[in-house]
C-alpha atoms as a PDB file:
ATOM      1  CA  UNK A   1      48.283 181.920 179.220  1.00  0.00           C
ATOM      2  CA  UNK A   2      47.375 181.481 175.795  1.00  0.00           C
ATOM      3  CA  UNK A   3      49.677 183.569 173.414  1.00  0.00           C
ATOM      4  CA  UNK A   4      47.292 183.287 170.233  1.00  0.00           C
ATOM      5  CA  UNK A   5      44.103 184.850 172.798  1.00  0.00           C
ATOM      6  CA  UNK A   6      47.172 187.314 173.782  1.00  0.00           C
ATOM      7  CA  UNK A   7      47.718 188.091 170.366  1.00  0.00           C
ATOM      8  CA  UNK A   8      44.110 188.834 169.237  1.00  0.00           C
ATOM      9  CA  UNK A   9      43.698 191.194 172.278  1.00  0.00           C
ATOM     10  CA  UNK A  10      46.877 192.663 171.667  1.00  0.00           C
ATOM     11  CA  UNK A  11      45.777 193.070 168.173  1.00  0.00           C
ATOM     12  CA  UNK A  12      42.299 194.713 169.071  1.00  0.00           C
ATOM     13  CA  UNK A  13      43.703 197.482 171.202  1.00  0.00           C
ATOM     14  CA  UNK A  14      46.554 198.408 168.868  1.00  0.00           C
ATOM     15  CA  UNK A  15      43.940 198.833 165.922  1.00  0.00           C
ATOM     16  CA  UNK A  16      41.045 200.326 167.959  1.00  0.00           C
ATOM     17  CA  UNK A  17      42.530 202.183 171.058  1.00  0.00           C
ATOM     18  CA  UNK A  18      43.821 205.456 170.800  1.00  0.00           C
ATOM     19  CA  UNK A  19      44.400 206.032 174.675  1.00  0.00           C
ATOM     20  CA  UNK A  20      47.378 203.961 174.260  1.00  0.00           C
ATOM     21  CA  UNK A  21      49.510 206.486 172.349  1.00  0.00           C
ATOM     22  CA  UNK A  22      48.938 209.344 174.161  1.00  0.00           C
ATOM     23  CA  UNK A  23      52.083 211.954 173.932  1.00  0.00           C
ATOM     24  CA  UNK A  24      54.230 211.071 177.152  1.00  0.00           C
ATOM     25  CA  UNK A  25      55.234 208.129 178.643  1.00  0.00           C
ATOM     26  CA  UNK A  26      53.904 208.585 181.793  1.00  0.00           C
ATOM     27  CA  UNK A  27      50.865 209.133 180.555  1.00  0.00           C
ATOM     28  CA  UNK A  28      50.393 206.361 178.267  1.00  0.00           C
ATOM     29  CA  UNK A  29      51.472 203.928 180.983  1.00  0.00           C
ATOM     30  CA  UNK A  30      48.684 205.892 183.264  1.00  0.00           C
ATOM     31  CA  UNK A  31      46.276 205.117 181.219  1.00  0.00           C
ATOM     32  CA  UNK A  32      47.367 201.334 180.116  1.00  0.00           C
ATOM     33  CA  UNK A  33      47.224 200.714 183.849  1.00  0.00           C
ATOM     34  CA  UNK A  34      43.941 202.624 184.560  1.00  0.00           C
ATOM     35  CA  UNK A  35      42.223 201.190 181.522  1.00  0.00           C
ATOM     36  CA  UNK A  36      43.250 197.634 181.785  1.00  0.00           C
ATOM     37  CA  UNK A  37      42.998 197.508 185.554  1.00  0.00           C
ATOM     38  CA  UNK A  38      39.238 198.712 185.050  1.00  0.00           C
ATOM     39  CA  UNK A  39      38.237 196.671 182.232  1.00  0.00           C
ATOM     40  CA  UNK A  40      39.815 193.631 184.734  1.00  0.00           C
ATOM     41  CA  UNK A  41      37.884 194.237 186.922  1.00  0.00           C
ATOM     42  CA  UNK A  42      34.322 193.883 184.161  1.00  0.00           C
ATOM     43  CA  UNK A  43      35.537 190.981 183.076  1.00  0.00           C
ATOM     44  CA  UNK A  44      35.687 189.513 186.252  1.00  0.00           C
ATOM     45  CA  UNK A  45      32.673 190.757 187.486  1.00  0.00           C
ATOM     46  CA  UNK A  46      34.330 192.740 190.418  1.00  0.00           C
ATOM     47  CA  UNK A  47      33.539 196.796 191.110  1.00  0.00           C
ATOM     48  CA  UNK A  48      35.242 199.141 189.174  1.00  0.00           C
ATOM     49  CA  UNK A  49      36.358 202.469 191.183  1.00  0.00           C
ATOM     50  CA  UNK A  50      34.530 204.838 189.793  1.00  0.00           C
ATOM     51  CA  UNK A  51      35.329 207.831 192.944  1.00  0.00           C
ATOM     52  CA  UNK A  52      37.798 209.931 190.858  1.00  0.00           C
ATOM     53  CA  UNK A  53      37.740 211.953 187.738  1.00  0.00           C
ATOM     54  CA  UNK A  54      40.088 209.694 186.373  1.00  0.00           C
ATOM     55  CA  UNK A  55      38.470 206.705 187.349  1.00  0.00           C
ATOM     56  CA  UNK A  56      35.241 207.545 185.759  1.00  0.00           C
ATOM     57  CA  UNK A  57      37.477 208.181 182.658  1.00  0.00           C
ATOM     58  CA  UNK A  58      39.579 205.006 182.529  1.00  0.00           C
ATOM     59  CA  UNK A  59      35.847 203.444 183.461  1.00  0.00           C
ATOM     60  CA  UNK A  60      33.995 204.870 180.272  1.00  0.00           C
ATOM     61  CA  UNK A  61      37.199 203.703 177.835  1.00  0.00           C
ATOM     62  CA  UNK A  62      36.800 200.269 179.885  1.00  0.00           C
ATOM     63  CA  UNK A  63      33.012 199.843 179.561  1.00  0.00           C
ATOM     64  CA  UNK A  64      33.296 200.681 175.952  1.00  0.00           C
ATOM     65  CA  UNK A  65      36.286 198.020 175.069  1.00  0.00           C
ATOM     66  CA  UNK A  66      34.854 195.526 177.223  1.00  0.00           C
ATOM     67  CA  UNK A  67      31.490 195.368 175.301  1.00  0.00           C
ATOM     68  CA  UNK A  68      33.638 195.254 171.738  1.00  0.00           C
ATOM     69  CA  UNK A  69      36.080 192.470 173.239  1.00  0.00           C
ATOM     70  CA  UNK A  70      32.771 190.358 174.480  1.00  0.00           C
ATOM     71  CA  UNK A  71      30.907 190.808 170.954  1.00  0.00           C
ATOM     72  CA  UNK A  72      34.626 189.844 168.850  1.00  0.00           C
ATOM     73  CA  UNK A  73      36.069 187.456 170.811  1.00  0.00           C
ATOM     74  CA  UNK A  74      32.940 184.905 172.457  1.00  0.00           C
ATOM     75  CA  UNK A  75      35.913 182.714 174.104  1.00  0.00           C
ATOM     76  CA  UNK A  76      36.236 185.211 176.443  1.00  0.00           C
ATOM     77  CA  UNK A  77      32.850 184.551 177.903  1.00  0.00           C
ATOM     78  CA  UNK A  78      34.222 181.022 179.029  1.00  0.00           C
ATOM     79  CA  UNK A  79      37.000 182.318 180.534  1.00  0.00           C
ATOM     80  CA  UNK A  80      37.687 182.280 184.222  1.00  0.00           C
ATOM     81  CA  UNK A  81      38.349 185.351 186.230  1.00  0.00           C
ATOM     82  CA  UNK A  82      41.741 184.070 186.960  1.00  0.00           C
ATOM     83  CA  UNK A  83      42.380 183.544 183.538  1.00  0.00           C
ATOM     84  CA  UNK A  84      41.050 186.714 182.695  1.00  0.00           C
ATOM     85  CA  UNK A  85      43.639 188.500 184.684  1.00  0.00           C
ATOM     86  CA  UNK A  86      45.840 186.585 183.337  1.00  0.00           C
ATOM     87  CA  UNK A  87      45.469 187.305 179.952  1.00  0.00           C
ATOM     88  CA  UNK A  88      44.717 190.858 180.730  1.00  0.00           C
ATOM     89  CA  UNK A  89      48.044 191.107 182.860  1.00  0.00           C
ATOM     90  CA  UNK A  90      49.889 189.829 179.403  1.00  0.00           C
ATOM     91  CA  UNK A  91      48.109 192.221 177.404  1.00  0.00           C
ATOM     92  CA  UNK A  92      49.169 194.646 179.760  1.00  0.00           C
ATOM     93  CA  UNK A  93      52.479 194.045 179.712  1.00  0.00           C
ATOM     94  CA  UNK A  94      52.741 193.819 175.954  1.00  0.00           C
ATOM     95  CA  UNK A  95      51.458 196.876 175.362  1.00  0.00           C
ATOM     96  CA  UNK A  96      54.010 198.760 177.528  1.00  0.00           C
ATOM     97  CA  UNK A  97      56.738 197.177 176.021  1.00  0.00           C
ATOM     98  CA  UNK A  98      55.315 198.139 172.587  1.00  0.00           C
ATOM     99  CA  UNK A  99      54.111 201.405 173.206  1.00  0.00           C
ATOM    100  CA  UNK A 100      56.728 202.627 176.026  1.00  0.00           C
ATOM    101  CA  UNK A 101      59.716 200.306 176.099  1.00  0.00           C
ATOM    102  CA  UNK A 102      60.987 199.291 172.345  1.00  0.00           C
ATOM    103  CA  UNK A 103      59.176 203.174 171.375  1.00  0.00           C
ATOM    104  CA  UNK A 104      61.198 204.984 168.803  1.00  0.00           C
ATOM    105  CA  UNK A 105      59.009 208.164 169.296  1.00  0.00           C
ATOM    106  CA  UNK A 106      61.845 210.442 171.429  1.00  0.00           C
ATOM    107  CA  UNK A 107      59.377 212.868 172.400  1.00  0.00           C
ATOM    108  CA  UNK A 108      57.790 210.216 174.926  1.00  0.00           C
ATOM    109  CA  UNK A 109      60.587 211.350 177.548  1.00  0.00           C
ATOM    110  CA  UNK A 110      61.335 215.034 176.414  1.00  0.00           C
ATOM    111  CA  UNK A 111      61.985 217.300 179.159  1.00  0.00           C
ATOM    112  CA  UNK A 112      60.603 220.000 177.693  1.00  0.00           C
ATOM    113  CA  UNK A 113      57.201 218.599 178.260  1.00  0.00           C
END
């Protein structure tokens, strides 16, 4: 996998997606997972689900990335599908260790909520 392609990606969604920062941690990882999974699965050319509620959601935040990530970064376009997922599986983890893991917000895990 290339780190500096990791980076830029990694760099895109932390500037320009909000879904990863939702209030609980459960919920952020929900959606990382969703969203990523589904925007996979455009990159690659392969079905998304689309049967559920929330797969219709995580499909219209997907959609909308994908196009973005196509138009700023063209390398992608020569990118295998195994590469893809790759990449996608770094990004993937990256962000949960970022957003969930190492996250100094205490309220992610409050029982209250």
């Amino acid at each position: 996998m290339n780190s500096e392609k990791l980076d830029q990606l990694f760099g895109y969604v932390q500037e320009r997606c909000l879904w990863q920062f939702f209030s609980r941690s459960w919920d952020r990882q929900e959606n990382i997972d969703g969203i990523l999974k589904t925007a996979t699965d455009l990159l690659t050319g392969e079905p998304p689900a689309k049967e559920t509620p929330m797969d219709r959601l995580f499909y219209a935040d997907a959609k909308v990335m994908v196009q973005d990530l196509k138009d700023r970064f063209p390398w992608l376009a020569d990118a295998g599908p195994a590469q893809v997922r790759d990449l996608m599986h770094g990004l993937k983890d990256k962000l949960v260790e970022f957003t969930i893991t190492k996250s100094l917000n205490h309220e992610l895990n409050h029982t209250l909520y």
